[in-house]
Protein backbone atom coordinates (compact mmCIF):
# COMPACT_ATOMS: atom_id res chain seq x y z
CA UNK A 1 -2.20 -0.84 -10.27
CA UNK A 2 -3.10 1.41 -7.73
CA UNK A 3 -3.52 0.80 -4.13
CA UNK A 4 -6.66 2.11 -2.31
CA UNK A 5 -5.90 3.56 1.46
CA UNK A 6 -8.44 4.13 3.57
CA UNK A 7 -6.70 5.82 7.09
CA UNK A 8 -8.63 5.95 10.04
CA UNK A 9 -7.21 8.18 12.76
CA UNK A 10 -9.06 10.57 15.45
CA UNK A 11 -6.18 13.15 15.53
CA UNK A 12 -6.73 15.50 12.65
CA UNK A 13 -3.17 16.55 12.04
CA UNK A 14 -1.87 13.12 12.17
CA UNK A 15 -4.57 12.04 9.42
CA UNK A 16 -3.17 15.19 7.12
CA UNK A 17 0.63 13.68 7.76
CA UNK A 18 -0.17 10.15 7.03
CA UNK A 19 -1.83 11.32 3.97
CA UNK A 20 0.87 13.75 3.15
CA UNK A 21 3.25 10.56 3.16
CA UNK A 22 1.47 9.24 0.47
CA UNK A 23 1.23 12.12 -1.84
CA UNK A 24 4.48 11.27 -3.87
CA UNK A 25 3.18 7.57 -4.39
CA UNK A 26 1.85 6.97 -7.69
CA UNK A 27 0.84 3.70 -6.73
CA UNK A 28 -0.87 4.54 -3.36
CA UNK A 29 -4.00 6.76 -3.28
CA UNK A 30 -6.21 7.69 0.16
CA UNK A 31 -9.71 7.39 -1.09
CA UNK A 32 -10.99 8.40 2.60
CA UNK A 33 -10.78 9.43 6.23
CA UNK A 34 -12.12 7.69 9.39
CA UNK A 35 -11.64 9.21 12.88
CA UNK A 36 -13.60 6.32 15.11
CA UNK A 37 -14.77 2.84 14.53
CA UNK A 38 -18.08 3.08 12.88
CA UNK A 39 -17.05 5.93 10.20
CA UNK A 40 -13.96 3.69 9.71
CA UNK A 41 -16.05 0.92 8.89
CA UNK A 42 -18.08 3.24 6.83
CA UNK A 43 -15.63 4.23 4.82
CA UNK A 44 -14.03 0.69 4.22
CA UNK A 45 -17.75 -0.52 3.04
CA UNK A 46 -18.54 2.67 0.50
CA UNK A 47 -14.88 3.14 -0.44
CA UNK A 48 -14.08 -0.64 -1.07
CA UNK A 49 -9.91 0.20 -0.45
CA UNK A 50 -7.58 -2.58 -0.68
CA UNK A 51 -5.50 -1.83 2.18
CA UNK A 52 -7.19 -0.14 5.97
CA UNK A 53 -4.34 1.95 7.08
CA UNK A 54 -5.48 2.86 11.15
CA UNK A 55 -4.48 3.57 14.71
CA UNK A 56 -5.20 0.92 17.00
CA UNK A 57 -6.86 3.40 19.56
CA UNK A 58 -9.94 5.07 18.42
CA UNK A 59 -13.07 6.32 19.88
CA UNK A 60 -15.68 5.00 20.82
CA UNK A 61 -13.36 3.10 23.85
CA UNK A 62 -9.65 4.44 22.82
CA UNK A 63 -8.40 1.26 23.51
CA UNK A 64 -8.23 -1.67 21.09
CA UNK A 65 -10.82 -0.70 17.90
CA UNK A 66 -8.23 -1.44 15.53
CA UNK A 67 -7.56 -5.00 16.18
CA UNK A 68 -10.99 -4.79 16.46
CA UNK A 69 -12.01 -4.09 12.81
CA UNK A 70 -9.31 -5.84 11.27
CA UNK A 71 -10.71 -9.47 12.95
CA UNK A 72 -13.67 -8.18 12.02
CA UNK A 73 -12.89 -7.39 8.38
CA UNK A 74 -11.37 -11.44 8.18
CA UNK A 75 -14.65 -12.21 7.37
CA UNK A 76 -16.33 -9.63 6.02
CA UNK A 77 -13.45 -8.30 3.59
CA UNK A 78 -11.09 -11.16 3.79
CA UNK A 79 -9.04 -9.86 0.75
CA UNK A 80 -8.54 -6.49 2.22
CA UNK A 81 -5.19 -5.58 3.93
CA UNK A 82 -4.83 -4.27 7.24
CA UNK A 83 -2.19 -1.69 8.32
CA UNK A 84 -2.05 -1.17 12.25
CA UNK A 85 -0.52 1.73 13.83
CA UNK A 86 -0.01 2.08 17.73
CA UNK A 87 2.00 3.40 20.28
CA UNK A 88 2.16 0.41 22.66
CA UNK A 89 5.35 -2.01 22.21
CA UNK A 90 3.57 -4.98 23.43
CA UNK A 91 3.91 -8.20 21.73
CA UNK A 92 0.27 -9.25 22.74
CA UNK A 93 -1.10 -6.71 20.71
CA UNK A 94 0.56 -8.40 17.84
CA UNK A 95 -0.65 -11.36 18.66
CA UNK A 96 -3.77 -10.55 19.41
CA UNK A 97 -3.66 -9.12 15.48
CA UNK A 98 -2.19 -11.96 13.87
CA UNK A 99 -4.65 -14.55 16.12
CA UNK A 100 -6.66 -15.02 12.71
CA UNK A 101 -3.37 -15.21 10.41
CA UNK A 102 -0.99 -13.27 9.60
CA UNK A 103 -1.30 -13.00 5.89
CA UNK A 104 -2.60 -9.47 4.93
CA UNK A 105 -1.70 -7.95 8.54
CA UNK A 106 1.12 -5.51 9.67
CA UNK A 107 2.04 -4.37 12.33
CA UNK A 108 3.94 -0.78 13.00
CA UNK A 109 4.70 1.12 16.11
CA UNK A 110 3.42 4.85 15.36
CA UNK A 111 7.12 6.68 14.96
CA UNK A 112 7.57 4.68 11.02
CA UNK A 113 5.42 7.25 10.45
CA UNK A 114 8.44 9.13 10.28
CA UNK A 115 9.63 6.83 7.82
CA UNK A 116 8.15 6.79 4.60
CA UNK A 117 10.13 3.84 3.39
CA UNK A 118 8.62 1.96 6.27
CA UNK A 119 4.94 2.82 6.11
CA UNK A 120 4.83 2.26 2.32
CA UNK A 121 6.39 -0.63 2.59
CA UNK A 122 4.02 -1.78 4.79
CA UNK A 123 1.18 -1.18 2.62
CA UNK A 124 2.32 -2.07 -0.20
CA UNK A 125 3.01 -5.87 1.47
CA UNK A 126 0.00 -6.20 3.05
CA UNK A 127 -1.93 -5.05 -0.35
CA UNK A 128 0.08 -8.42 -2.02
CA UNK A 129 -1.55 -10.91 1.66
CA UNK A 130 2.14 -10.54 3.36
CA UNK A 131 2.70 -9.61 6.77
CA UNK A 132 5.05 -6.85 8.32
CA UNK A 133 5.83 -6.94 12.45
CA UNK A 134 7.29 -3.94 13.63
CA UNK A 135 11.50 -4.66 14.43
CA UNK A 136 10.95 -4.12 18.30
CA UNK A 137 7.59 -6.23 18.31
CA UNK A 138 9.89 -9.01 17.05
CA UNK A 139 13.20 -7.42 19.12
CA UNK A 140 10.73 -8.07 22.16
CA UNK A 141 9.62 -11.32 21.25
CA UNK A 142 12.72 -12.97 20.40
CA UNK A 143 13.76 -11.34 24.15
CA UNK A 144 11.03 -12.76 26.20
CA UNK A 145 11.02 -15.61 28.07
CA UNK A 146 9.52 -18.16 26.01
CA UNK A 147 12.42 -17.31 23.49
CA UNK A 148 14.93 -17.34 25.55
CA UNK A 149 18.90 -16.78 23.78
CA UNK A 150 17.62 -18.59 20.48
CA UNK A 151 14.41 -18.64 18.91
CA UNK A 152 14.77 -22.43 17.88
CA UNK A 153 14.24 -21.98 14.41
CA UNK A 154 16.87 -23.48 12.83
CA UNK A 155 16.30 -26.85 14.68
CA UNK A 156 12.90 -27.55 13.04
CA UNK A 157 13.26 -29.97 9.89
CA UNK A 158 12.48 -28.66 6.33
CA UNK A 159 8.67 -30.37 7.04
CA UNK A 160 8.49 -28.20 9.91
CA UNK A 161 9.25 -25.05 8.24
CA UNK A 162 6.60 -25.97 5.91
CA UNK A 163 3.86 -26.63 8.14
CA UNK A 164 5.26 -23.50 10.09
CA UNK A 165 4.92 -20.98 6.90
CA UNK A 166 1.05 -22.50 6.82
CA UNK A 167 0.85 -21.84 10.13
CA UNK A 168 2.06 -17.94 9.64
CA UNK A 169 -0.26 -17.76 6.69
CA UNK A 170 -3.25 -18.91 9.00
CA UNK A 171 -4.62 -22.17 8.18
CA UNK A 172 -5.82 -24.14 9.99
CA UNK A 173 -4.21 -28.16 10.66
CA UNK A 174 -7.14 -29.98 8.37
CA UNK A 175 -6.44 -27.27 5.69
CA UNK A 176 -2.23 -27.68 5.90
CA UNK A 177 -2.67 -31.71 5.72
CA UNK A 178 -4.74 -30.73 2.29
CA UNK A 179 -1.44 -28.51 0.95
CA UNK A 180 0.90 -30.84 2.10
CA UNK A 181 -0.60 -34.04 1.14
CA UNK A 182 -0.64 -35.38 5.21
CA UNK A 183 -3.12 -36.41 7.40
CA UNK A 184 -4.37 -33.79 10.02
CA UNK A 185 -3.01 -36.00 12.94
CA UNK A 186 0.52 -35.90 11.17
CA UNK A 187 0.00 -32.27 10.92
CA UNK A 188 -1.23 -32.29 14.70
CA UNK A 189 2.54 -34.23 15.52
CA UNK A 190 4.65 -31.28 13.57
CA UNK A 191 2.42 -28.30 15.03
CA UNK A 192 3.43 -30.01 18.63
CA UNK A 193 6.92 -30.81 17.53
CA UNK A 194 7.29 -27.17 16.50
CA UNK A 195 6.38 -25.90 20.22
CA UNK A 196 8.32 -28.33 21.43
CA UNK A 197 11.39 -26.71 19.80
CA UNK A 198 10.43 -23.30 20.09
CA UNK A 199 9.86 -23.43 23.63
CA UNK A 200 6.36 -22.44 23.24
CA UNK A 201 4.32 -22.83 26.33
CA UNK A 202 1.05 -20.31 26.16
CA UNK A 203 -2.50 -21.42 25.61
CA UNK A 204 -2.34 -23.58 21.79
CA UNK A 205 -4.28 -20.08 20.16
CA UNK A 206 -1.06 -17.56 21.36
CA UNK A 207 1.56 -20.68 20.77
CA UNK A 208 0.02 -20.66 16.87
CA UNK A 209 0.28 -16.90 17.04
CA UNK A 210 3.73 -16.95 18.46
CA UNK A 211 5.14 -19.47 16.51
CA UNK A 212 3.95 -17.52 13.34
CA UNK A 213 5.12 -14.18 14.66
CA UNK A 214 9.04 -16.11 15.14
CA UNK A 215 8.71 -17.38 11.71
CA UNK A 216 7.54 -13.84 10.15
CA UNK A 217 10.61 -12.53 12.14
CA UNK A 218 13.24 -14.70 10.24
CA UNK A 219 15.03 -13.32 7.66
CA UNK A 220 15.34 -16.94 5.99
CA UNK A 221 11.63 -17.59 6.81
């Protein structure tokens, strides 16, 4: 099956080398071209892609209209993947990405493009509801202060780990106590335990946020 990419990107010469990454892909096709956020959106509505492929920073503001589109697109197009692209290696971006869940969502400083194993990875997971965090987004995180030395994975319980993956996938606690079987309080007690051990402190939307971007970053996750 072939996946539909729509790019949206103001620069002209950057949209022709994204697009000339995906040339050699028989299983990736750009169907069209956005270079701010409403002919972005445009093209996502009369194109119907399965994956958005854009740079965080377009015009009208240049500052945040990816993140922008892709909460947006949650609701509206809640089966449609979401590739972000961006200069800026801040974790709070990705957070601010993954605030809705982190299924469908990735997340890629602007240099992969350089890397065609690493962009068409990336669309290619998100197109199947996974999740891809740029290696210094996660480098960073696991760094910062909340981490500290150890990320405190591997001192959550196997129950943990599953209420954790839920957590990464972006349910919410009453929909996890439906998977699992559990009552929502019981989930309530492993969401806190899993702060607890993580060393989460941040308001409870980035601690959800966090805790899924830790778990995404585990290569036994």
């Amino acid at each position: 099956m072939t996946i539909r990419l729509v790019v949206g990107e103001d620069n002209y010469l950057a949209i022709e080398a994204i697009s000339k990454v995906f040339e050699s892909e028989d299983d990736i096709e750009v169907v069209a071209t956005g270079s701010d956020l409403e002919s972005v959106r445009a093209a996502v509505d009369q194109a119907g892609p399965d994956v958005l492929l854009t740079d965080i920073q377009m015009p009208p503001s240049g500052t945040n209209e990816g993140i922008q589109l892709a909460t947006e697109l949650r609701t509206t197009r809640p089966d449609l993947g979401v590739v972000i692209l961006s200069q800026h290696a801040e974790p709070i971006y990705a957070t601010e990405l993954l605030a809705e869940g982190a299924s469908g969502r990735a997340y890629l400083l602007k240099e992969r493009v350089q890397d065609k194993s690493e962009i068409t990875r990336a669309v290619r997971e998100v197109a199947a509801g996974r999740s891809v965090i740029d290696p210094r987004i996660v480098e960073l995180l696991l760094t910062s202060k909340q981490a500290r030395h150890s990320s405190g994975l591997e001192r959550l319980t196997p129950r943990e780990h599953e209420v954790l993956r839920l957590v990464a996938e972006g349910w919410t606690n009453a929909a996890i106590g439906e998977q699992l079987h559990i009552t929502t309080r019981a989930v309530e007690g492993h969401v806190s335990s899993i702060f607890s051990k993580l060393q989460l402190t941040d308001s409870l939307r980035h601690r959800r946020v966090r805790a899924a971007l830790l778990y995404l970053a585990d290569p036994l996750g």
